[in-house]
N, C-alpha and C. Protein backbone atom coordinates (compact mmCIF):
# COMPACT_ATOMS: atom_id res chain seq x y z
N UNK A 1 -44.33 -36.04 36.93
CA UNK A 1 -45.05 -35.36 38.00
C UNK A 1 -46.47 -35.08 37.54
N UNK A 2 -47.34 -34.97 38.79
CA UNK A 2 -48.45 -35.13 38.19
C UNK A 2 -48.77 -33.36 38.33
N UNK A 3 -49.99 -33.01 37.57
CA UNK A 3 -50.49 -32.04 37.42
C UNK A 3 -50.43 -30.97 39.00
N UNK A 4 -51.11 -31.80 39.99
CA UNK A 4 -51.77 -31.44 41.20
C UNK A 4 -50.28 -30.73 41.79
N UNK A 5 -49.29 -31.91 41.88
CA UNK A 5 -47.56 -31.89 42.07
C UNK A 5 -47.56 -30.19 41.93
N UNK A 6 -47.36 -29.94 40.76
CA UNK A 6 -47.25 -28.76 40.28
C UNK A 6 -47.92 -27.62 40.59
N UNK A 7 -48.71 -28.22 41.14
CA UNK A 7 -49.61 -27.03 41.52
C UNK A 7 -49.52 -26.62 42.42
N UNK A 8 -49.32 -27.52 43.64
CA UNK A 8 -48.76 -27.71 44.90
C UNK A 8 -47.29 -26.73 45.30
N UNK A 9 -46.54 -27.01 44.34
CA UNK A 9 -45.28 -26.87 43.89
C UNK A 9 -45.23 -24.89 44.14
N UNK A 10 -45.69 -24.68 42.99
CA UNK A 10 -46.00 -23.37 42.39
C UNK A 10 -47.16 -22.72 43.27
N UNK A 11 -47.79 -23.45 44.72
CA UNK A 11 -48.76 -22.54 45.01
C UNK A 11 -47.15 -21.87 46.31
N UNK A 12 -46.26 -23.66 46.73
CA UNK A 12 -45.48 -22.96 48.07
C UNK A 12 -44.45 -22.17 47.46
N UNK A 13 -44.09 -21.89 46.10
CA UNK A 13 -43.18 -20.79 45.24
C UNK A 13 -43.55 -19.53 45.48
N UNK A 14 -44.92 -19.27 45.21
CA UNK A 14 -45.51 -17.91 45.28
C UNK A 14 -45.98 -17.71 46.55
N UNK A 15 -45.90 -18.41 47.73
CA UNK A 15 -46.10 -17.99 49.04
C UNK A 15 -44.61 -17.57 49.48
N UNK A 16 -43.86 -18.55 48.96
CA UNK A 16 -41.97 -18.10 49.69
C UNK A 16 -42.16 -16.76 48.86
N UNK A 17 -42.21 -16.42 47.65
CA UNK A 17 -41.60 -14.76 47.05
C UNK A 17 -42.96 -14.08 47.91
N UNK A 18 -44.09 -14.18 48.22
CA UNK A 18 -44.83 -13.29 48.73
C UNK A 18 -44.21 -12.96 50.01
N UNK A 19 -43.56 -13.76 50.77
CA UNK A 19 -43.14 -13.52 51.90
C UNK A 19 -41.63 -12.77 52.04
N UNK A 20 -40.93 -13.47 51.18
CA UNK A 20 -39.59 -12.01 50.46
C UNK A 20 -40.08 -11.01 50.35
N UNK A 21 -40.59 -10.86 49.63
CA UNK A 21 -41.42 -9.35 49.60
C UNK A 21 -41.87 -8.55 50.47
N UNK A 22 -42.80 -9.30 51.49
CA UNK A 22 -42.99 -8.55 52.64
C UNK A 22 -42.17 -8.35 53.71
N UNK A 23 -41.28 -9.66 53.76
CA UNK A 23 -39.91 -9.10 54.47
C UNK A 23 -39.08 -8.08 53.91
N UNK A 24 -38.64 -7.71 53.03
CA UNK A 24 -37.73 -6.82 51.84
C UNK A 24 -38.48 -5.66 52.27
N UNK A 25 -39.83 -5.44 52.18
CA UNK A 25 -40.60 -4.43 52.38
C UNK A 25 -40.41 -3.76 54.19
N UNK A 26 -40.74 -4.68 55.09
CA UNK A 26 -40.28 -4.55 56.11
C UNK A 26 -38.70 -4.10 56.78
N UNK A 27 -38.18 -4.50 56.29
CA UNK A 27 -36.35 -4.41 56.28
C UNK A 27 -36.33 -2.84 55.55
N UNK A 28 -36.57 -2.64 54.70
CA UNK A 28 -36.83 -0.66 54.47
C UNK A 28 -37.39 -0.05 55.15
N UNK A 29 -38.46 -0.65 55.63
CA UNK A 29 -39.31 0.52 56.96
C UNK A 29 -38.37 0.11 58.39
N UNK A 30 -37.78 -1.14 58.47
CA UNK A 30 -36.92 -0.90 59.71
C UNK A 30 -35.51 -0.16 59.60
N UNK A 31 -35.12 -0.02 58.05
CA UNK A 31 -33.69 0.83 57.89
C UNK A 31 -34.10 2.49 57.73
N UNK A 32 -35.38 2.84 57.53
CA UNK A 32 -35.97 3.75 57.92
C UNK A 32 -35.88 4.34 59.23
N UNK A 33 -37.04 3.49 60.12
CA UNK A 33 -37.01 3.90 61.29
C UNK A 33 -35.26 4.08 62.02
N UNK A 34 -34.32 3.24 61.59
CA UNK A 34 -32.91 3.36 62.16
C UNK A 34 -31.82 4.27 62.07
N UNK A 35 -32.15 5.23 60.73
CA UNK A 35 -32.11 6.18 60.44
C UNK A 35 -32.14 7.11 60.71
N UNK A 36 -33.89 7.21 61.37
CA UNK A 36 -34.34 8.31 61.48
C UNK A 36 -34.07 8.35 63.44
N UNK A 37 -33.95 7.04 63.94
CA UNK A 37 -33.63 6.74 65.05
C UNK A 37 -32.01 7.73 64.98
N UNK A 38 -31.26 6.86 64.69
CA UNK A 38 -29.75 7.54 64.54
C UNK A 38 -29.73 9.10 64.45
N UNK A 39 -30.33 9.38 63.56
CA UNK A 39 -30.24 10.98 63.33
C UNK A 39 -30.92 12.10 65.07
N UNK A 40 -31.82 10.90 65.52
CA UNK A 40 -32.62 11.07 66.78
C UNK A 40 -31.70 11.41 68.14
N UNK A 41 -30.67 10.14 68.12
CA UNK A 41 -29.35 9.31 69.19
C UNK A 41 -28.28 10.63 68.70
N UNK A 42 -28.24 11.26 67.74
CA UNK A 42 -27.16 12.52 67.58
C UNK A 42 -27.22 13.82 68.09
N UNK A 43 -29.02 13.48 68.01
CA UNK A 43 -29.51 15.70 67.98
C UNK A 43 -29.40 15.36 69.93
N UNK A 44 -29.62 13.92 70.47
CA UNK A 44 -29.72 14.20 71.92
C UNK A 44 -28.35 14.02 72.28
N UNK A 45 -27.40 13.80 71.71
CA UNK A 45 -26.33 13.73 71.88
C UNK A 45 -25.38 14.92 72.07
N UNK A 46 -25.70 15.68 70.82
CA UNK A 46 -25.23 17.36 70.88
C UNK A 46 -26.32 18.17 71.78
N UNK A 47 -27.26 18.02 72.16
CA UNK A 47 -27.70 18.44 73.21
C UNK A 47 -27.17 18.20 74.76
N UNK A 48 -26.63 16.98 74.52
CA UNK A 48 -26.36 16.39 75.88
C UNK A 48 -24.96 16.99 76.45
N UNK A 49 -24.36 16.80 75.51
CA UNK A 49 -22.78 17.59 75.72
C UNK A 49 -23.16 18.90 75.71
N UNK A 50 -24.53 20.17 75.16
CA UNK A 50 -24.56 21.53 75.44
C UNK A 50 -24.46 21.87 77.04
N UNK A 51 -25.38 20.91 77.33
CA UNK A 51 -25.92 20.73 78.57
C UNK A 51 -24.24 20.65 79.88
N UNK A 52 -23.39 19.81 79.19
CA UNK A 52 -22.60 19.37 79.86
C UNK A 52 -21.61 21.12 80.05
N UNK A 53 -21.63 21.51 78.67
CA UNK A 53 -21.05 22.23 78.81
C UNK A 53 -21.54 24.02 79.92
N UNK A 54 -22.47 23.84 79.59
CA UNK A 54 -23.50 24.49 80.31
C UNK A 54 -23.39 24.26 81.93
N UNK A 55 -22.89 23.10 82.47
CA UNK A 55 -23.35 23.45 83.40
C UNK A 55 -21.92 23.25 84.11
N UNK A 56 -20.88 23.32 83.24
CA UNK A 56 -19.11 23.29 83.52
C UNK A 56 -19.43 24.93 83.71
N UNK A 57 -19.77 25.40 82.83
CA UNK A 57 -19.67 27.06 82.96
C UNK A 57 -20.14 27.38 84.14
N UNK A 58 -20.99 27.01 84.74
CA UNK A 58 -21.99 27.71 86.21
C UNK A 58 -21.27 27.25 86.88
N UNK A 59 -20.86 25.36 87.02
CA UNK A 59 -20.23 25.13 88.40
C UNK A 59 -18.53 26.20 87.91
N UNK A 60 -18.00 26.81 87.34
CA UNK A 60 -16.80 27.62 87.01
C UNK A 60 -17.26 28.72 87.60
N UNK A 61 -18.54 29.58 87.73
CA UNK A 61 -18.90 30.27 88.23
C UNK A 61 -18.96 30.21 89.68
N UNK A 62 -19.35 29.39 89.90
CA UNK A 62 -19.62 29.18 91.29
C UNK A 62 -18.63 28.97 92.30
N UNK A 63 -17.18 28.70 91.66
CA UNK A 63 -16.39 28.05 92.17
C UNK A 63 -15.42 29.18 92.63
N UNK A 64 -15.78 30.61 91.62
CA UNK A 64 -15.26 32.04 91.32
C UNK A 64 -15.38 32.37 92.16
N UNK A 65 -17.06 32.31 92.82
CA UNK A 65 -17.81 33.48 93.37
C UNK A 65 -17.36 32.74 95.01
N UNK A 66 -17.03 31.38 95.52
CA UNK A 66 -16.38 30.95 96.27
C UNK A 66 -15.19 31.53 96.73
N UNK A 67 -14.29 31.30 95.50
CA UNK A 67 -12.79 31.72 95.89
C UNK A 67 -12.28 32.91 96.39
N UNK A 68 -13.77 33.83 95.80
CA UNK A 68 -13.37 35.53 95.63
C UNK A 68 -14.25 35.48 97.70
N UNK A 69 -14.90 34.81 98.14
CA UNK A 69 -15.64 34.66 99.45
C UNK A 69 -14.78 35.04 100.44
């Protein structure tokens, strides 16, 4: 092989690991964001069921203040 070969060789080597890298790098900031997403999809989640429960209690109220009518 000639010199150039090699060079050639070893320039598309260090472009494929530069690009691992920045993918690898990327793939942590997206298991990041998914994370921090998830932890996001839970707090509206237990909010969502407060809510649910919240508003079982009023229509229970309401249904009282009916019956007693």
């Amino acid at each position: 092989m000639s010199f150039e070969v090699l060079e050639k060789l070893e320039s598309k080597i260090q472009a494929a690991v530069d690009t691992i890298s920045l993918l690898q790098m990327e793939l942590d900031e997206l298991k990041e964001q998914n994370g921090q997403l998830a932890q996001e999809n839970q707090q509206l989640k237990q909010d969502h069921d407060a809510w649910q429960d919240r508003l079982r209690v009023l229509l229970g109220k309401i249904d009282q203040v009916e019956e007693s009518a």
